[in-house]
Protein backbone atom coordinates (compact mmCIF):
# COMPACT_ATOMS: atom_id res chain seq x y z
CA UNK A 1 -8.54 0.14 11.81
CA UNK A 2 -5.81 1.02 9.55
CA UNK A 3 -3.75 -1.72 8.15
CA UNK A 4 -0.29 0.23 6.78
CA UNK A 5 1.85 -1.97 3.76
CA UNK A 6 5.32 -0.70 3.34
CA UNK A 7 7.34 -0.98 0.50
CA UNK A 8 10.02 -3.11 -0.52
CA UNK A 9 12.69 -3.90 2.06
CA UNK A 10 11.28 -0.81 3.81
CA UNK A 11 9.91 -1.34 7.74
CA UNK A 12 7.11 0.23 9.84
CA UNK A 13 9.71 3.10 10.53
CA UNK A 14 9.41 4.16 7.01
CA UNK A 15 8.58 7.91 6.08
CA UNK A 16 5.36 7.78 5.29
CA UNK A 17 4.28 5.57 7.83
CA UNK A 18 5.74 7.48 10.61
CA UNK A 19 3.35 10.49 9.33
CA UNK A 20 0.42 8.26 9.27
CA UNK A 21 1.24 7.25 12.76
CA UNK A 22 2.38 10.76 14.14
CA UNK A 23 -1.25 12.30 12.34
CA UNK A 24 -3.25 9.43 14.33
CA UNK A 25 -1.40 9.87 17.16
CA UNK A 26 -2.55 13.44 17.17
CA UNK A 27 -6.26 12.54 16.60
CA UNK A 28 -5.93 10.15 19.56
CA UNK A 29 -6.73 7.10 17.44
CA UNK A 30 -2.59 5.60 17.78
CA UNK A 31 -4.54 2.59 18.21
CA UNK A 32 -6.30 2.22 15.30
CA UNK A 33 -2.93 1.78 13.41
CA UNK A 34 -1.74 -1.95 12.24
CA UNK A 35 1.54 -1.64 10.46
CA UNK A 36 3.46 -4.67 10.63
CA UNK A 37 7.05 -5.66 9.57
CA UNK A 38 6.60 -7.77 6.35
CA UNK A 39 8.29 -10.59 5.45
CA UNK A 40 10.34 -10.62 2.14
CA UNK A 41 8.12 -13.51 0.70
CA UNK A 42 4.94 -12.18 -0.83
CA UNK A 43 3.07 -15.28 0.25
CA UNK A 44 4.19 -15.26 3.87
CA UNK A 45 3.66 -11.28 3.80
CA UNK A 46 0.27 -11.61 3.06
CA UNK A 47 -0.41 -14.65 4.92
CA UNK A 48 0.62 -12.57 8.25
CA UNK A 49 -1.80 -9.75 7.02
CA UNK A 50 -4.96 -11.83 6.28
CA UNK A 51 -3.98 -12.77 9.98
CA UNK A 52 -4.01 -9.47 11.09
CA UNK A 53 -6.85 -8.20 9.29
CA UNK A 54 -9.29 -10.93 9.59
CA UNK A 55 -11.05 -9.78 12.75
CA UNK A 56 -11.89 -6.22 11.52
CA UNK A 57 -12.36 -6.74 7.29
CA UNK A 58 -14.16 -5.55 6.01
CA UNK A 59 -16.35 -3.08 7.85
CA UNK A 60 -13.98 -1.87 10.67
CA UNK A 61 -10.57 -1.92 8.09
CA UNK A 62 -8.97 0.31 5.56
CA UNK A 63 -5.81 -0.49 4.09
CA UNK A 64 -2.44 2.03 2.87
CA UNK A 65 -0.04 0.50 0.58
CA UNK A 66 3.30 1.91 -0.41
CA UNK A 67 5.21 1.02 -3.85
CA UNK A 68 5.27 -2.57 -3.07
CA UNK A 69 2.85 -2.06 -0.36
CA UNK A 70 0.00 -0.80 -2.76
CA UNK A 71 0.69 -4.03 -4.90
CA UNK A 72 -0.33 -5.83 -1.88
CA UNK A 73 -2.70 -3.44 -0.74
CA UNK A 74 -4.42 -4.29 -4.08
CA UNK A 75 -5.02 -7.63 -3.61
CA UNK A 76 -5.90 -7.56 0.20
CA UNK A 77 -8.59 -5.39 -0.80
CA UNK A 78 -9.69 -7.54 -3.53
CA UNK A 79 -10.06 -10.40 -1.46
CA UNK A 80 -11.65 -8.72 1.76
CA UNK A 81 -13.85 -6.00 0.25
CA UNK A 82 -12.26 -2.88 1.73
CA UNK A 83 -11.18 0.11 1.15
CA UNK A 84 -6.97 0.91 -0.22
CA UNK A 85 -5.39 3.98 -0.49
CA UNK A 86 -2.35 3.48 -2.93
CA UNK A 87 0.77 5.62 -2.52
CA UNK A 88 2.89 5.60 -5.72
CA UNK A 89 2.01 1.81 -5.92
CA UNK A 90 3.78 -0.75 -7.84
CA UNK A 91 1.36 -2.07 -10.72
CA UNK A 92 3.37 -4.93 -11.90
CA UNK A 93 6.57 -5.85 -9.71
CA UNK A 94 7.48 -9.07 -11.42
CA UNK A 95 9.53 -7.52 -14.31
CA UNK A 96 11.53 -4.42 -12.15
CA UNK A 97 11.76 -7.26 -8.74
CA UNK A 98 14.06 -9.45 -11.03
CA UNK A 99 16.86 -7.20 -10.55
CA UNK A 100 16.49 -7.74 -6.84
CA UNK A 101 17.07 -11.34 -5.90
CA UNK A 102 19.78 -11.85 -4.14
CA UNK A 103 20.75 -10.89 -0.40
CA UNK A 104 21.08 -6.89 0.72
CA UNK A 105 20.25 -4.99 3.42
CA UNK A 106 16.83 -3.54 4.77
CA UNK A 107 16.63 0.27 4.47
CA UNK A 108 16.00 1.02 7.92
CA UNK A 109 18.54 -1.14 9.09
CA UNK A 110 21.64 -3.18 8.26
CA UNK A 111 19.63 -6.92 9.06
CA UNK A 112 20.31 -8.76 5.88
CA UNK A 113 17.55 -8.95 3.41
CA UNK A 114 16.81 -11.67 0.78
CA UNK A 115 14.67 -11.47 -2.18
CA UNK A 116 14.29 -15.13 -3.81
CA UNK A 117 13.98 -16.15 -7.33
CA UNK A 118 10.94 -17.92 -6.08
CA UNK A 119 9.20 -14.95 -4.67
CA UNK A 120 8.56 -13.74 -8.37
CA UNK A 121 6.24 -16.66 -8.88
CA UNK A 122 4.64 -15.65 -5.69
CA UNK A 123 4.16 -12.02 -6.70
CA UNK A 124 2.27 -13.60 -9.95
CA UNK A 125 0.08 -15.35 -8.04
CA UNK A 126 -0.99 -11.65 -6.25
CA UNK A 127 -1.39 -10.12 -9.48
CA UNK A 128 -5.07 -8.12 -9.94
CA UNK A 129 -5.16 -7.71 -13.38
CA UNK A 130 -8.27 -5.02 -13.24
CA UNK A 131 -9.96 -3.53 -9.76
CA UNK A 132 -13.25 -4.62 -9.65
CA UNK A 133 -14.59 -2.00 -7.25
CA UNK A 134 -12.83 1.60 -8.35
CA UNK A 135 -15.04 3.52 -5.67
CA UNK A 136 -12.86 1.48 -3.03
CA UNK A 137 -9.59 2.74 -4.30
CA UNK A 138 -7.76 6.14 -3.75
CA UNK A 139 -4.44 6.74 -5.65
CA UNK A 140 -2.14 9.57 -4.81
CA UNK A 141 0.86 9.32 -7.82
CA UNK A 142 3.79 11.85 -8.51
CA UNK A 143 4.58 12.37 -11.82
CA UNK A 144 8.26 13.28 -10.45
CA UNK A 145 8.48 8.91 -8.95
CA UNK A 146 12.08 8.59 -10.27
CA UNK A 147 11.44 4.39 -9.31
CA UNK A 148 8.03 3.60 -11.37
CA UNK A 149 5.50 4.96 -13.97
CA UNK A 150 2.39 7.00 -12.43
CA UNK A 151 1.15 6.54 -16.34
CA UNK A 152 0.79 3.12 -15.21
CA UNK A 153 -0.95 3.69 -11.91
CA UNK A 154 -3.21 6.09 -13.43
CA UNK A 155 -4.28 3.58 -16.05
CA UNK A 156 -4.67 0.55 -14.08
CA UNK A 157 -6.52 2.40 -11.10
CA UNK A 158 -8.86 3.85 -13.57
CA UNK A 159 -12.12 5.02 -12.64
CA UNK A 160 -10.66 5.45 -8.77
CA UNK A 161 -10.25 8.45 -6.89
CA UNK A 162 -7.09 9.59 -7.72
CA UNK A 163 -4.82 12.96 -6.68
CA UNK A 164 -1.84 13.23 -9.43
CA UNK A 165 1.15 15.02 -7.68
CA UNK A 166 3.12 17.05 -10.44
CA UNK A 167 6.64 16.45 -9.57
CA UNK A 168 7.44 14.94 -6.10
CA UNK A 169 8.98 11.54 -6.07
CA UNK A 170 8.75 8.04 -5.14
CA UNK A 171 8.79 8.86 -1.26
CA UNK A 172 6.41 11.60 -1.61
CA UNK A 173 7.98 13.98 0.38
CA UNK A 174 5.60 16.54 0.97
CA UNK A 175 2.79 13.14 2.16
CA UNK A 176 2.42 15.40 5.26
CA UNK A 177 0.17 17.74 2.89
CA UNK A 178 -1.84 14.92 2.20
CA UNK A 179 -2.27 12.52 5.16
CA UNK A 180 -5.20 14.19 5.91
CA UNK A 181 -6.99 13.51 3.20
CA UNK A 182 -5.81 10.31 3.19
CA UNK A 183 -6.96 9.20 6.43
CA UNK A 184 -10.33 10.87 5.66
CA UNK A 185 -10.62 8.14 2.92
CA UNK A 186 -10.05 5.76 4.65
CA UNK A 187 -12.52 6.63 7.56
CA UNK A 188 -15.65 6.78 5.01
CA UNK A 189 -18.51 4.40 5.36
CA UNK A 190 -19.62 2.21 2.49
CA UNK A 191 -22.51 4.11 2.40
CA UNK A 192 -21.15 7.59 1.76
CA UNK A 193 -19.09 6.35 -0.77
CA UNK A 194 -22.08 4.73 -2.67
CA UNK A 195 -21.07 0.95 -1.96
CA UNK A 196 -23.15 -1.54 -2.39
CA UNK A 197 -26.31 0.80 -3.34
């Protein structure tokens, strides 16, 4: 299973996670997708996918994070021992979130969309200050995100697998190039990948 984090006051109908769900589709494993509206709190947004993880973590689950997403994908993977693939991830969202509180609108959709002071204390208590398991972790960053720092992903996903995009941007445009690859990741045993050994 395939557990699929959006980003920030994005939805399941987001870009990149309507190629992950076309390219499964077109494997025949639509199933094997989870991607779940999340809540604008960072506690109940991870509350809802310990929920929805539980039953398959860690030997039948890989998660995908996205900006925001791969924050949470980070500590999700952290806590359950699985495998993250991290798309242009947010490292630290405490500092550039503060700009955000307030009410606006969802991307995908004109449903209002509030980001509370309070949810910055709840985004410190996600924080992973260093992976602990870099062989669990693939990072795809473009250099060209016009939103955060791939220096910063780079450096804090150290040791990982990583792909730097030259150029691109914070949507990843061309992710169709790569979903392959992606998925491939996330479809490897502990064993291949030396877990555990």
């Amino acid at each position: 299973m395939i557990l699929y984090l959006h980003g920030f006051r994005s939805s399941p109908k987001s870009f990149k996670a309507r190629v992950v769900q076309k390219a499964l589709q077109d494997a025949g494993r639509a199933h094997e997708l989870i991607c779940p509206q999340l809540p604008a709190s960072p506690k109940e947004a991870m509350a809802l996918c310990l929920l929805l993880a539980e039953r398959h973590a860690p030997d039948n689950l890989a998660i995908i994070g996205s900006s925001l997403g791969g924050f949470y994908a980070t500590w999700l993977a952290e806590r359950m021992g699985v495998r993250a693939v991290l798309l242009n991830p947010s490292v630290n969202p405490l500092a550039s979130l503060e700009d955000h509180v307030g009410v606006t609108t969802a991307w995908h959709s004109s449903a209002p969309f509030e980001f509370r002071r309070e949810y910055i204390d709840e985004l410190a208590e996600l924080r992973v200050g260093q992976i602990t398991a870099p062989e669990r972790y693939f990072l795809l960053a473009a250099t060209g995100d016009e939103v955060l720092d791939y220096r910063d992903m780079v450096m804090h996903y150290a040791g990982a697998r990583q792909r730097v995009i030259k150029g691109s941007d914070h949507a990843i445009s061309e992710f169709a190039q790569y979903v392959d690859e992606v998925l491939a990741f996330c479809s490897q045993t502990d064993s291949v990948m030396g877990i555990g050994q």
